[in-house]
C-alpha atoms as a PDB file:
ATOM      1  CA  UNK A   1       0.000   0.000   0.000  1.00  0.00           C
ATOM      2  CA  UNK A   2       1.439   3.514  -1.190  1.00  0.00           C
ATOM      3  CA  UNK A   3       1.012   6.424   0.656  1.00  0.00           C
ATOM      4  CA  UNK A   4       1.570  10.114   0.487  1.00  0.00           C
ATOM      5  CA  UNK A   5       4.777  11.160   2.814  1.00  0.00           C
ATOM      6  CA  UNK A   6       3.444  12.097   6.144  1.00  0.00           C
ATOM      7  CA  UNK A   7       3.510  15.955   7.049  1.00  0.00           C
ATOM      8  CA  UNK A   8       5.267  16.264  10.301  1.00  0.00           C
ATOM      9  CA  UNK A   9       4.432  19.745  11.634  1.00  0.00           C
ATOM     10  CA  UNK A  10       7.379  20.990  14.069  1.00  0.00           C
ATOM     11  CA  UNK A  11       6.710  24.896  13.461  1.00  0.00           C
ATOM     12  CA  UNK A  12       4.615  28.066  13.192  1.00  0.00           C
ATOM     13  CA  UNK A  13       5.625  28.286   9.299  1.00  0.00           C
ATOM     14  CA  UNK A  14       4.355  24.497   8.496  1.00  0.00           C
ATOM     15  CA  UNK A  15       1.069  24.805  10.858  1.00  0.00           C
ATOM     16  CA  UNK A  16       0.128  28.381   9.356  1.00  0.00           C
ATOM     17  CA  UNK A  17       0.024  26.007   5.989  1.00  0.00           C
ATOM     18  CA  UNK A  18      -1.554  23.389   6.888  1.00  0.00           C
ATOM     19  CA  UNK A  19      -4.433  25.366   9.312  1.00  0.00           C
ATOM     20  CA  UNK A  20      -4.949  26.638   5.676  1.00  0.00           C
ATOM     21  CA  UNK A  21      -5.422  23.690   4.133  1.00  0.00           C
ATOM     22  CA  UNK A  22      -8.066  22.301   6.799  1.00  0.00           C
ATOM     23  CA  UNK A  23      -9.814  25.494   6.536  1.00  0.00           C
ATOM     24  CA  UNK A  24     -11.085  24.123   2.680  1.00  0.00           C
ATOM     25  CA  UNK A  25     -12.077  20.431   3.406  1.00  0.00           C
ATOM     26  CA  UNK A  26     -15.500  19.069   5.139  1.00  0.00           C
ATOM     27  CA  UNK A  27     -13.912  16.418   7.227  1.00  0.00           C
ATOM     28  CA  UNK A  28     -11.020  16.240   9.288  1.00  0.00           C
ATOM     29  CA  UNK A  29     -10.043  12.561  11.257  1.00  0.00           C
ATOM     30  CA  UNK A  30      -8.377  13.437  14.593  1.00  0.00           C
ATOM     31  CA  UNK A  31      -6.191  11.195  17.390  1.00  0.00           C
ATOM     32  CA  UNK A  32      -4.388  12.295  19.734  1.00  0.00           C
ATOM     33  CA  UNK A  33      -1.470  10.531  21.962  1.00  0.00           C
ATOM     34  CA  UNK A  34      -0.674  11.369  25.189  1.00  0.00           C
ATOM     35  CA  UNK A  35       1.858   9.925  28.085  1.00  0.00           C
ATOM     36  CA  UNK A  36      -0.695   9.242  30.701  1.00  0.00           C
ATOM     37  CA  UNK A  37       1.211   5.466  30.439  1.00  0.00           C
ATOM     38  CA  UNK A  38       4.266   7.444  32.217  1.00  0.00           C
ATOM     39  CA  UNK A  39       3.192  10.493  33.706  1.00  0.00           C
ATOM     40  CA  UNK A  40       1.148  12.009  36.468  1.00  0.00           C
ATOM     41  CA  UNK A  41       0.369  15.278  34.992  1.00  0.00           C
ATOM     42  CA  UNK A  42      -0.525  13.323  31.649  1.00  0.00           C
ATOM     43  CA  UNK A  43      -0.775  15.804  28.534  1.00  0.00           C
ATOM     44  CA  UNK A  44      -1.168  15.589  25.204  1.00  0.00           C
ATOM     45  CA  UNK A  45       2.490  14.819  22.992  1.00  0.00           C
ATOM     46  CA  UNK A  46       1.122  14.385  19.810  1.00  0.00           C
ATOM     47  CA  UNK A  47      -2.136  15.430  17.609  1.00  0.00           C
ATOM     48  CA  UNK A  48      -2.268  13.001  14.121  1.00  0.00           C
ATOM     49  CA  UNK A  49      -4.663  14.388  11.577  1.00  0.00           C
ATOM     50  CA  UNK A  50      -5.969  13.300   8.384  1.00  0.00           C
ATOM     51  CA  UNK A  51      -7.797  15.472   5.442  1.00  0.00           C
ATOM     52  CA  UNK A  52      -8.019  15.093   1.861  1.00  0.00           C
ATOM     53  CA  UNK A  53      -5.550  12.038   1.834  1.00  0.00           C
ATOM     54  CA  UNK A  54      -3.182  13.487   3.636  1.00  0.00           C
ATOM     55  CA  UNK A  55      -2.135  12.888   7.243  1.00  0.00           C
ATOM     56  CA  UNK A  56      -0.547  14.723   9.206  1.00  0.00           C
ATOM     57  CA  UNK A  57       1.399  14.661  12.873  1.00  0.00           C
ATOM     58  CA  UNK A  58       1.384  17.695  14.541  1.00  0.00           C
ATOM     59  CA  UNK A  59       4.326  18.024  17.628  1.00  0.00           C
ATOM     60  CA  UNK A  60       2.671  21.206  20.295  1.00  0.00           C
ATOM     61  CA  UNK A  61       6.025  21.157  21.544  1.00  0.00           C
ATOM     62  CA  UNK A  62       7.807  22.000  18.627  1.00  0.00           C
ATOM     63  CA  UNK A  63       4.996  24.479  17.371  1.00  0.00           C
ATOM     64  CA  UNK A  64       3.992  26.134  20.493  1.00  0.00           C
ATOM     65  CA  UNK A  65       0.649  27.845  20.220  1.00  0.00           C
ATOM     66  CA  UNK A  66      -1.998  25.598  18.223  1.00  0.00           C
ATOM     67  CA  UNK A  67      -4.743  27.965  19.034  1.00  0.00           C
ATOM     68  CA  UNK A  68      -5.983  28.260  15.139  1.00  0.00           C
ATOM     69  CA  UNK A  69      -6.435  24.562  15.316  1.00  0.00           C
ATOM     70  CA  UNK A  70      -9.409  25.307  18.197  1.00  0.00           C
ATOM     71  CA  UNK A  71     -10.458  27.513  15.295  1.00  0.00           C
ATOM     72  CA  UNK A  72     -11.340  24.208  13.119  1.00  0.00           C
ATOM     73  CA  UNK A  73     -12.442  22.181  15.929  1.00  0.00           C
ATOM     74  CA  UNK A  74     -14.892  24.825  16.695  1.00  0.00           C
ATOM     75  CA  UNK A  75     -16.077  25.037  13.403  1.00  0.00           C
ATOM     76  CA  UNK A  76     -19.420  23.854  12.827  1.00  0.00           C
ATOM     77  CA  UNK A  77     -18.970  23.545   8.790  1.00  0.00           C
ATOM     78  CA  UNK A  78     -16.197  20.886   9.435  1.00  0.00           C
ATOM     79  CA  UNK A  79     -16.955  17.363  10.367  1.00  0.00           C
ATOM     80  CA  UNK A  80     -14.295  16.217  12.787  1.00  0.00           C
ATOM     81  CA  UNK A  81     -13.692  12.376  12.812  1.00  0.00           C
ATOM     82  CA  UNK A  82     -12.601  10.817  15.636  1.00  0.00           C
ATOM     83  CA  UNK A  83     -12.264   6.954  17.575  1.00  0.00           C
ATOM     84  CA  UNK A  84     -13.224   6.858  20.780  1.00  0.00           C
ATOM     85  CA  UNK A  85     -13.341  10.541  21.238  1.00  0.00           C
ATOM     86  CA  UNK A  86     -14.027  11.561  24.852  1.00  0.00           C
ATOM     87  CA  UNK A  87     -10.243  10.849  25.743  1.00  0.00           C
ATOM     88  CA  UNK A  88      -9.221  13.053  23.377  1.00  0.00           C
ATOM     89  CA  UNK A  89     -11.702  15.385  23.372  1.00  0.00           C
ATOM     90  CA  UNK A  90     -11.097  15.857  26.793  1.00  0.00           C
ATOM     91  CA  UNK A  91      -7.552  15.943  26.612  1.00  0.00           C
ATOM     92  CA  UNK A  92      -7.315  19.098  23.967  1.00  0.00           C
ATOM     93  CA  UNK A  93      -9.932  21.069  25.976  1.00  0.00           C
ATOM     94  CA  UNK A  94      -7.529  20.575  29.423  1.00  0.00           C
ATOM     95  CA  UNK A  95      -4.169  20.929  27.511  1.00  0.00           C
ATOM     96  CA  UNK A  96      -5.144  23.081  24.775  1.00  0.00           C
ATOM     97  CA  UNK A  97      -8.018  25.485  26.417  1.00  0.00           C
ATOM     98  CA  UNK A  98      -9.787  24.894  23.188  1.00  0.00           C
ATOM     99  CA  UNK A  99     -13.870  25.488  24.669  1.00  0.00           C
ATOM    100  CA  UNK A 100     -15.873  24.594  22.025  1.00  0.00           C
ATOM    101  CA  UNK A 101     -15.799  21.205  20.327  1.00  0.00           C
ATOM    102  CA  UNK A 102     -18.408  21.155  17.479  1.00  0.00           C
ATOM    103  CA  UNK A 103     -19.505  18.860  14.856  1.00  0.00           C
ATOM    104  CA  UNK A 104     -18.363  15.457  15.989  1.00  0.00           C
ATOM    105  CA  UNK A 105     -18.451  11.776  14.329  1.00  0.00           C
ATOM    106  CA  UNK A 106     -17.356   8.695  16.292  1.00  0.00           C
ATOM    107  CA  UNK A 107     -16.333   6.072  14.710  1.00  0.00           C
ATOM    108  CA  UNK A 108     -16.702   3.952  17.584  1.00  0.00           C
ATOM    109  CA  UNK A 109     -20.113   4.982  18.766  1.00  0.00           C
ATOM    110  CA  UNK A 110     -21.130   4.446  15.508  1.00  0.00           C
ATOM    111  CA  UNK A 111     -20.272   0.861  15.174  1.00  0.00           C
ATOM    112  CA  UNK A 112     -21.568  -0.123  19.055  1.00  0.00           C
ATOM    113  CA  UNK A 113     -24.656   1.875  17.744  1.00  0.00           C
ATOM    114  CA  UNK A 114     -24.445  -0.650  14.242  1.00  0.00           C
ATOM    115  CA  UNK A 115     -24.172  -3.373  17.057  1.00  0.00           C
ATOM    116  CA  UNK A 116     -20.470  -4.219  16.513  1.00  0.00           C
ATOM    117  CA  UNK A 117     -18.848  -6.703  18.508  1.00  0.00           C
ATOM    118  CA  UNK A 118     -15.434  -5.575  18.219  1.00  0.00           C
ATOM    119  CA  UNK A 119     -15.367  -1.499  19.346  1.00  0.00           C
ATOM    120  CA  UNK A 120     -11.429  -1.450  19.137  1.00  0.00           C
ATOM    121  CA  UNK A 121     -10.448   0.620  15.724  1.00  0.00           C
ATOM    122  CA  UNK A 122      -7.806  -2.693  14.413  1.00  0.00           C
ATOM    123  CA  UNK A 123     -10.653  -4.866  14.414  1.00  0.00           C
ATOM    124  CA  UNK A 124     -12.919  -2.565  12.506  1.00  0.00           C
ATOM    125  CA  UNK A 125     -10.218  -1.578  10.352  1.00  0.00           C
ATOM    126  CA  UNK A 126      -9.303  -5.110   9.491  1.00  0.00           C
ATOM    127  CA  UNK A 127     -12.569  -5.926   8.336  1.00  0.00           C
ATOM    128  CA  UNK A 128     -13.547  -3.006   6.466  1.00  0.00           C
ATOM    129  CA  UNK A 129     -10.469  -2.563   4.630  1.00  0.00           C
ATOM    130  CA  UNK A 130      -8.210  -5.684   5.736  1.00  0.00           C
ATOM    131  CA  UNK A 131      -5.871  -3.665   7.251  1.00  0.00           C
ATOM    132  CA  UNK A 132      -4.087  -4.932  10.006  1.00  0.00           C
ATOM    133  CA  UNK A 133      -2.295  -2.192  12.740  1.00  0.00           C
ATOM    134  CA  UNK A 134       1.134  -2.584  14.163  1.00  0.00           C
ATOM    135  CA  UNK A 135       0.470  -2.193  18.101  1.00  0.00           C
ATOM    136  CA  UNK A 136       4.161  -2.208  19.374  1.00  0.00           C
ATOM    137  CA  UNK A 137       3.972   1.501  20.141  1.00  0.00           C
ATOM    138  CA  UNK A 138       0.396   1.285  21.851  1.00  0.00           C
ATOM    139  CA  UNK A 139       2.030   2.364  24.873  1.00  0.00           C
ATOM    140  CA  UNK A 140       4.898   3.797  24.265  1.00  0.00           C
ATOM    141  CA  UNK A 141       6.193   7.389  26.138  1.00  0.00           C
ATOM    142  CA  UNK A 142       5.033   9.965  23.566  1.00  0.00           C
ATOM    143  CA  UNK A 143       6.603  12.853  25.351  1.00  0.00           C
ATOM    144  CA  UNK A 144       9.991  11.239  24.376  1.00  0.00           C
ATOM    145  CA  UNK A 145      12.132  13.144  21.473  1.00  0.00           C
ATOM    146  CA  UNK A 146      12.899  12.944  19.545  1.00  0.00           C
ATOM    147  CA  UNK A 147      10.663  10.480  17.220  1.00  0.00           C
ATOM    148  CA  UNK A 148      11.620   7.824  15.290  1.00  0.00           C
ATOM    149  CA  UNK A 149      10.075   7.598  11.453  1.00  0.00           C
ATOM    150  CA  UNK A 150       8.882   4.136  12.167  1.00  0.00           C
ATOM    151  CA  UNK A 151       6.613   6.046  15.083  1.00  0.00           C
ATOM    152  CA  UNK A 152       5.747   8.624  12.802  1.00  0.00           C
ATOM    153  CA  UNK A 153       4.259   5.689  10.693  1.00  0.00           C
ATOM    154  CA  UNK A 154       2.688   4.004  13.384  1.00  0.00           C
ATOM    155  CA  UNK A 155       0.733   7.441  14.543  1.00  0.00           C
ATOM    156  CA  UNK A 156      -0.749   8.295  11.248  1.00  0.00           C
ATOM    157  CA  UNK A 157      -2.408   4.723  10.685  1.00  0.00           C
ATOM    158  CA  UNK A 158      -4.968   6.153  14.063  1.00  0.00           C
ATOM    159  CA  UNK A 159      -6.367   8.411  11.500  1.00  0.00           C
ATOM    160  CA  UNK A 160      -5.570   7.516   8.022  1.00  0.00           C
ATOM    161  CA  UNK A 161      -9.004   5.507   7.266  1.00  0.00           C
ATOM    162  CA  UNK A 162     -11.213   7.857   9.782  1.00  0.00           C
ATOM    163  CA  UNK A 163     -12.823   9.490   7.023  1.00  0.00           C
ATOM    164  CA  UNK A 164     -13.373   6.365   4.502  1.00  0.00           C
ATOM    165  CA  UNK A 165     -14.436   4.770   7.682  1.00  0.00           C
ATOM    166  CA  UNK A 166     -16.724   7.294   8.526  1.00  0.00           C
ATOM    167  CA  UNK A 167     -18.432   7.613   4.863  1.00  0.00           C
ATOM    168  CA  UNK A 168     -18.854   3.401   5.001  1.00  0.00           C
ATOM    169  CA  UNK A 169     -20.537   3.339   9.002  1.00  0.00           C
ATOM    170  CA  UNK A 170     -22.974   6.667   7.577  1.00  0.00           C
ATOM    171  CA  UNK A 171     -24.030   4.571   4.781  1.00  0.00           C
ATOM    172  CA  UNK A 172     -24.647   1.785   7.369  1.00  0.00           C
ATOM    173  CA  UNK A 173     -26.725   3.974   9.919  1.00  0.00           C
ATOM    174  CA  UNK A 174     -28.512   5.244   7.466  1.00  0.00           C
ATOM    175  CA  UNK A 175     -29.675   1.516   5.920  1.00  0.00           C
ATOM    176  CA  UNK A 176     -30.856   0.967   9.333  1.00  0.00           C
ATOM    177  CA  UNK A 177     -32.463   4.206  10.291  1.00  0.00           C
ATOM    178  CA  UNK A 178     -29.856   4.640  12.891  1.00  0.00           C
ATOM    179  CA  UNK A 179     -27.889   8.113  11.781  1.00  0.00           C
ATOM    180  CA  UNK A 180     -30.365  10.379  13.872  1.00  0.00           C
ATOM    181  CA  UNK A 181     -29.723   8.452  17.294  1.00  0.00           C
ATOM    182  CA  UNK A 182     -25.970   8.576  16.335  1.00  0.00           C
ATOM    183  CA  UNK A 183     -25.962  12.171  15.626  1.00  0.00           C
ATOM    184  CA  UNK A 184     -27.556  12.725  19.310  1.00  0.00           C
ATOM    185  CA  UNK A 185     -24.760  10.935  20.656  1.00  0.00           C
ATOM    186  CA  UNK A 186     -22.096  12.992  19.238  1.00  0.00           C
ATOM    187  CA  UNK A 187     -23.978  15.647  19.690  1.00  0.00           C
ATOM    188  CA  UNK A 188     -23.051  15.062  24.000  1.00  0.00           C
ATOM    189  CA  UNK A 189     -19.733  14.328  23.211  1.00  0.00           C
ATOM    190  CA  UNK A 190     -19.381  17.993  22.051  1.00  0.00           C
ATOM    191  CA  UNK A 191     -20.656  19.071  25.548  1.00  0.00           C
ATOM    192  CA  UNK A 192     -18.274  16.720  27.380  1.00  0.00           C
ATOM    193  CA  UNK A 193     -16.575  18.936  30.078  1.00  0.00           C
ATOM    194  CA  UNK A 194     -12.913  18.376  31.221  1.00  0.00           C
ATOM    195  CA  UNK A 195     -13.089  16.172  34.401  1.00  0.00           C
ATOM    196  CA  UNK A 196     -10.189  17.150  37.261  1.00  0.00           C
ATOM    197  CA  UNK A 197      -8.295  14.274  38.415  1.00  0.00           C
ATOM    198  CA  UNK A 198      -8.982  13.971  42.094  1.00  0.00           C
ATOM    199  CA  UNK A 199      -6.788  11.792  44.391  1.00  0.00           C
ATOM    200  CA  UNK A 200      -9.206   9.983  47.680  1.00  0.00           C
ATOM    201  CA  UNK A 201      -7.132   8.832  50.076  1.00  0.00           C
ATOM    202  CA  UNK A 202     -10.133   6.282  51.022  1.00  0.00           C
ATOM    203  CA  UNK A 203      -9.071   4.687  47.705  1.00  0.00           C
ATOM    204  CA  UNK A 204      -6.855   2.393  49.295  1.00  0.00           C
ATOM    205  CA  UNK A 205      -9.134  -0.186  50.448  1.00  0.00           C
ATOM    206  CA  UNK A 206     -10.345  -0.595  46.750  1.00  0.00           C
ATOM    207  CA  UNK A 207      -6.336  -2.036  46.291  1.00  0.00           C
ATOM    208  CA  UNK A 208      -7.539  -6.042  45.867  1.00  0.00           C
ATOM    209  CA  UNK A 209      -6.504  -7.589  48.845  1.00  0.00           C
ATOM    210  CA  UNK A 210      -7.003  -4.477  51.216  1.00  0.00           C
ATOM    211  CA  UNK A 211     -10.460  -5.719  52.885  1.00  0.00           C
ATOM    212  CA  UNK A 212      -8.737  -9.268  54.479  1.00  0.00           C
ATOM    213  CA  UNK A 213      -5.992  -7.301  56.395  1.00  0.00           C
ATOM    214  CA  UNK A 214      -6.381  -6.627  59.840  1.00  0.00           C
ATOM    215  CA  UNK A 215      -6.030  -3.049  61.118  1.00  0.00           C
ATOM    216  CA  UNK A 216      -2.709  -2.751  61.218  1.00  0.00           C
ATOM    217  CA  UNK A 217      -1.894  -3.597  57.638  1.00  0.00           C
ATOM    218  CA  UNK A 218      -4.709  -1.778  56.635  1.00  0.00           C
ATOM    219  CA  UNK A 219      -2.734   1.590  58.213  1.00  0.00           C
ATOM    220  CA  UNK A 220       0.238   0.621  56.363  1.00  0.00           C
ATOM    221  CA  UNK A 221      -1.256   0.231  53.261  1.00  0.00           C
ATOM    222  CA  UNK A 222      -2.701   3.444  53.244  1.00  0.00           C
ATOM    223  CA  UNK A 223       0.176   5.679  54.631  1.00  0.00           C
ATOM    224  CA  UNK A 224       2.161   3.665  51.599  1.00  0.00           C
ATOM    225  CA  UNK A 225      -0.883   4.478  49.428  1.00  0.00           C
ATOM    226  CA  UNK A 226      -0.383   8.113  50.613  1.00  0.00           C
ATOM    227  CA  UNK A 227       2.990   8.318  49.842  1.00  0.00           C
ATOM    228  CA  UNK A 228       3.123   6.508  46.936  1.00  0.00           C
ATOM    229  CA  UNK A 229       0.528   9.662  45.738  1.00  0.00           C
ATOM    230  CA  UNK A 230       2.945  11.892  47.223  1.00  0.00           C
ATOM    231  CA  UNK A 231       5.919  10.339  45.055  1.00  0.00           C
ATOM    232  CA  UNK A 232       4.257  10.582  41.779  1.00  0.00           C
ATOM    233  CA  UNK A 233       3.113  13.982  41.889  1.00  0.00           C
ATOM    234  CA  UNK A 234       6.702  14.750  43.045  1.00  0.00           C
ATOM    235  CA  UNK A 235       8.257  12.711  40.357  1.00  0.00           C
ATOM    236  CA  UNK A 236       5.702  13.262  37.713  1.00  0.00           C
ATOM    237  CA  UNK A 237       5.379  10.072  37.227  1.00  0.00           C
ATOM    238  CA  UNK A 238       2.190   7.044  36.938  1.00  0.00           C
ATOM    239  CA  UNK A 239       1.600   6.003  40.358  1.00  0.00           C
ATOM    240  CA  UNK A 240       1.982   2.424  39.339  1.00  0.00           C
ATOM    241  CA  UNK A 241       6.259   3.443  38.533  1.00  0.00           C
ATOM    242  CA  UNK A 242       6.699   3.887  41.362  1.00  0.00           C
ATOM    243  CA  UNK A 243       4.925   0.820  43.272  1.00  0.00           C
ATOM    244  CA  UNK A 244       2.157  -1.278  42.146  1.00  0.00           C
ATOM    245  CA  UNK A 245      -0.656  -2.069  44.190  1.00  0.00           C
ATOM    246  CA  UNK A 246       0.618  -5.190  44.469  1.00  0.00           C
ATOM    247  CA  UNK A 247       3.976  -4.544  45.750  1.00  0.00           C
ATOM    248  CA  UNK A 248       2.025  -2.193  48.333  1.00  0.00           C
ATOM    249  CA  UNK A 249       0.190  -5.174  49.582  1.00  0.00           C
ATOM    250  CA  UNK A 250       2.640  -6.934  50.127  1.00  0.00           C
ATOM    251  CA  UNK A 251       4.733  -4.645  51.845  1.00  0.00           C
ATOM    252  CA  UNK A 252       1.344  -3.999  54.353  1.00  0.00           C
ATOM    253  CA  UNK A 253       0.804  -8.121  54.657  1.00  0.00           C
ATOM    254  CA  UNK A 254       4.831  -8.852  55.056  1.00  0.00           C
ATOM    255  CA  UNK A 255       5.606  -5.423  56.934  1.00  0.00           C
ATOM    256  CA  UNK A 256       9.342  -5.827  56.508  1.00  0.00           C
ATOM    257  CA  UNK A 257      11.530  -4.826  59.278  1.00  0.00           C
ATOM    258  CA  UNK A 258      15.530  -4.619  57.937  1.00  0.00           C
ATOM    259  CA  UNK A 259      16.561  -3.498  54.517  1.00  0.00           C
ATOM    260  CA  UNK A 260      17.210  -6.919  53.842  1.00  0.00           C
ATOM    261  CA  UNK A 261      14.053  -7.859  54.127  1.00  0.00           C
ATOM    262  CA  UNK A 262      12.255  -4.511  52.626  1.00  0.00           C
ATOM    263  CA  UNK A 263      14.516  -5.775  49.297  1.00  0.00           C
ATOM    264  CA  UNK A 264      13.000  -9.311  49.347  1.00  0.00           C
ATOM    265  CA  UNK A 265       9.406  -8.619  48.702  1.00  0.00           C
ATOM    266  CA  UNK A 266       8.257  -8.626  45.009  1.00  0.00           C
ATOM    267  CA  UNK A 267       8.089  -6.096  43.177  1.00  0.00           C
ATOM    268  CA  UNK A 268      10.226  -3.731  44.706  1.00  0.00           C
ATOM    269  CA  UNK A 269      12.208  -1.607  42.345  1.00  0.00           C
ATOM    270  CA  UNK A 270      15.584  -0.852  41.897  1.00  0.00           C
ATOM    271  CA  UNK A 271      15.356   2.720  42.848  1.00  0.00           C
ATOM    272  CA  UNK A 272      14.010   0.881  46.240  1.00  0.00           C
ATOM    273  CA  UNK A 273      16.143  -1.633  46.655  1.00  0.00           C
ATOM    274  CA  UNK A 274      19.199   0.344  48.555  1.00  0.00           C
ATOM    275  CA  UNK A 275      19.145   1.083  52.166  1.00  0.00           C
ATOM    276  CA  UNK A 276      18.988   4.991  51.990  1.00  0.00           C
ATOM    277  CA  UNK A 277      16.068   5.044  49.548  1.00  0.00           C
ATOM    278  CA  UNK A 278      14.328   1.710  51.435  1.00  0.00           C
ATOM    279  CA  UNK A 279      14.770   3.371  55.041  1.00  0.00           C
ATOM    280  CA  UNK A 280      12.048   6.096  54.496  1.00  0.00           C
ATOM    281  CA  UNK A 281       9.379   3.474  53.600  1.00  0.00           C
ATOM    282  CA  UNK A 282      10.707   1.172  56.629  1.00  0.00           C
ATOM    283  CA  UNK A 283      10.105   4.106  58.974  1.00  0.00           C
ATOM    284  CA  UNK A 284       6.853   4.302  57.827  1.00  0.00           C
ATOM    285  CA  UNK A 285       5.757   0.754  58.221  1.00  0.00           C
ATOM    286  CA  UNK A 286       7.436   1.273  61.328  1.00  0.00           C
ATOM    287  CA  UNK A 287       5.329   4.071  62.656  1.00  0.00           C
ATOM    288  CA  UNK A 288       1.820   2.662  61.636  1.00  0.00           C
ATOM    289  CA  UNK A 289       2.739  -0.765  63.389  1.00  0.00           C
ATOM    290  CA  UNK A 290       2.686   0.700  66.224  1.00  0.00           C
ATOM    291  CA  UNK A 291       0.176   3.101  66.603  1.00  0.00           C
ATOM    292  CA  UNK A 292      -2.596   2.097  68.809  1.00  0.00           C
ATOM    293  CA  UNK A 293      -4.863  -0.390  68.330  1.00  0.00           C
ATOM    294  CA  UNK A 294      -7.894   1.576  68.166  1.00  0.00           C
ATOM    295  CA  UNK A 295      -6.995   3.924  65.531  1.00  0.00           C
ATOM    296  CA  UNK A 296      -9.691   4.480  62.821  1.00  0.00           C
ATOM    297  CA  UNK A 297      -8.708   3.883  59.167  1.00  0.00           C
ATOM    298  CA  UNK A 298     -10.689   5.092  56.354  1.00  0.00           C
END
């Protein structure tokens, strides 16, 4: 399969261009890829885009400001095509401050709409167009730099048969008189407000495992849950790099007392496993052993 080179858009110059370009077509596919794999203040890293049989990758770093690209989201007279949109919609409203979404298609509501079995875009790519996608980078760290062209390649492929895609699931709705309930679901995506992340302490408990310990280990667990929080905010990093659940259950059933111990349990990374970074969490295993009996935990 032959396709057009890939427009990688790295500055103000190239974006300018191709903001003009969108500004003449009636649909526009859209995917976005974040590091929310990685990071705890997850943002957005990369914005694919296809129009008129060309795709595109856009890099905000690299540009900057991408506020004439609200301009076409916003635009009623454009149809943007997207997969599983509230992620993404969501995403470009809280990185972006873009308000207004409008004029929405969903490729995935469509086809659970269509009654689909298979909601995931490779499945509904292979068997509308045989097409089979590459998912080695599904999770890869897309705040990394710089990219590879064999990532570049991989991105594009999110949003290179949106629009195709989109024509052949219209045809469908419309065969069974389903296009009007479709539209009134993207309709509510376009409403979709951003939802702040909000850490509850209480969370703990919801850890599988946490409702069989006894008190104590349900203390530990949480001050560990609590500091784990603590640790990824500081680190800006996915809570579960810097201890699983299950390494925090463990550490509340076993309760280690030496560093030799503390580097035995599973699961306990590297950046753990020394005495000066272990002796912190010790302390605090420590301290909620032996506070009294009584003490509430919720």
């Amino acid at each position: 399969m032959k396709l057009n080179a890939v427009a990688v858009i790295e500055n103000q110059h190239d974006f300018s261009k191709f903001i003009g370009n969108l500004g003449k077509t009636s649909h526009v596919a859209v995917d976005t890829e974040s590091n929310s794999y990685y990071a705890y203040f997850n943002r957005i890293c990369l914005i694919q885009v296809s129009a008129d049989e060309r795709d595109y990758i856009i890099d905000p770093f690299s540009v900057g400001n991408i506020e004439a690209f609200g301009d076409i989201l916003s635009d009623a007279g454009i149809e943007k095509i997207f997969h599983a949109a509230p992620n993404d919609i969501a995403g470009l409203k809280r990185d972006f401050k873009f308000k207004v979404i409008n004029n929405v298609f969903d490729t995935s509501i469509a086809a659970k709409i269509l009654g689909y079995k298979q909601l995931g875009l490779a499945p509904i790519l292979l068997e509308h167009f045989g097409i089979s996608l590459d998912k080695k980078w599904q999770r890869y760290d897309w705040g990394r730099r710089p990219l590879r062209e064999e990532q570049i390649e991989y991105a594009r492929f999110d949003t290179h048969f949106l629009i195709p895609l989109r024509h052949r699931l219209v045809a469908e709705l419309e065969e069974k008189e389903l296009l009007s309930a479709a539209r009134e679901a993207f309709e509510k995506l376009c409403l979709q407000e951003i939802s702040e992340k909000h850490f509850r302490p209480g969370d703990f408990l919801h850890i599988y495992g946490a409702q069989s310990l006894d008190a104590i280990g349900k203390r530990v667990l949480k001050a560990l849950y609590l500091f784990r929080e603590k640790e990824a905010r500081r680190r800006d990093r996915a809570p579960f790099r810097i201890l699983t659940n299950e390494t925090l259950l463990r550490l509340a059933l076993q309760r280690p007392k030496s560093v030799q111990d503390f580097a035995k349990i599973k699961g306990i990374p590297r950046t753990y496993s020394g005495s000066r970074a272990a002796m912190p969490l010790l302390e605090l295993i420590r301290k909620n052993e032996e506070q009294e009996e009584d003490a509430v935990v919720n």
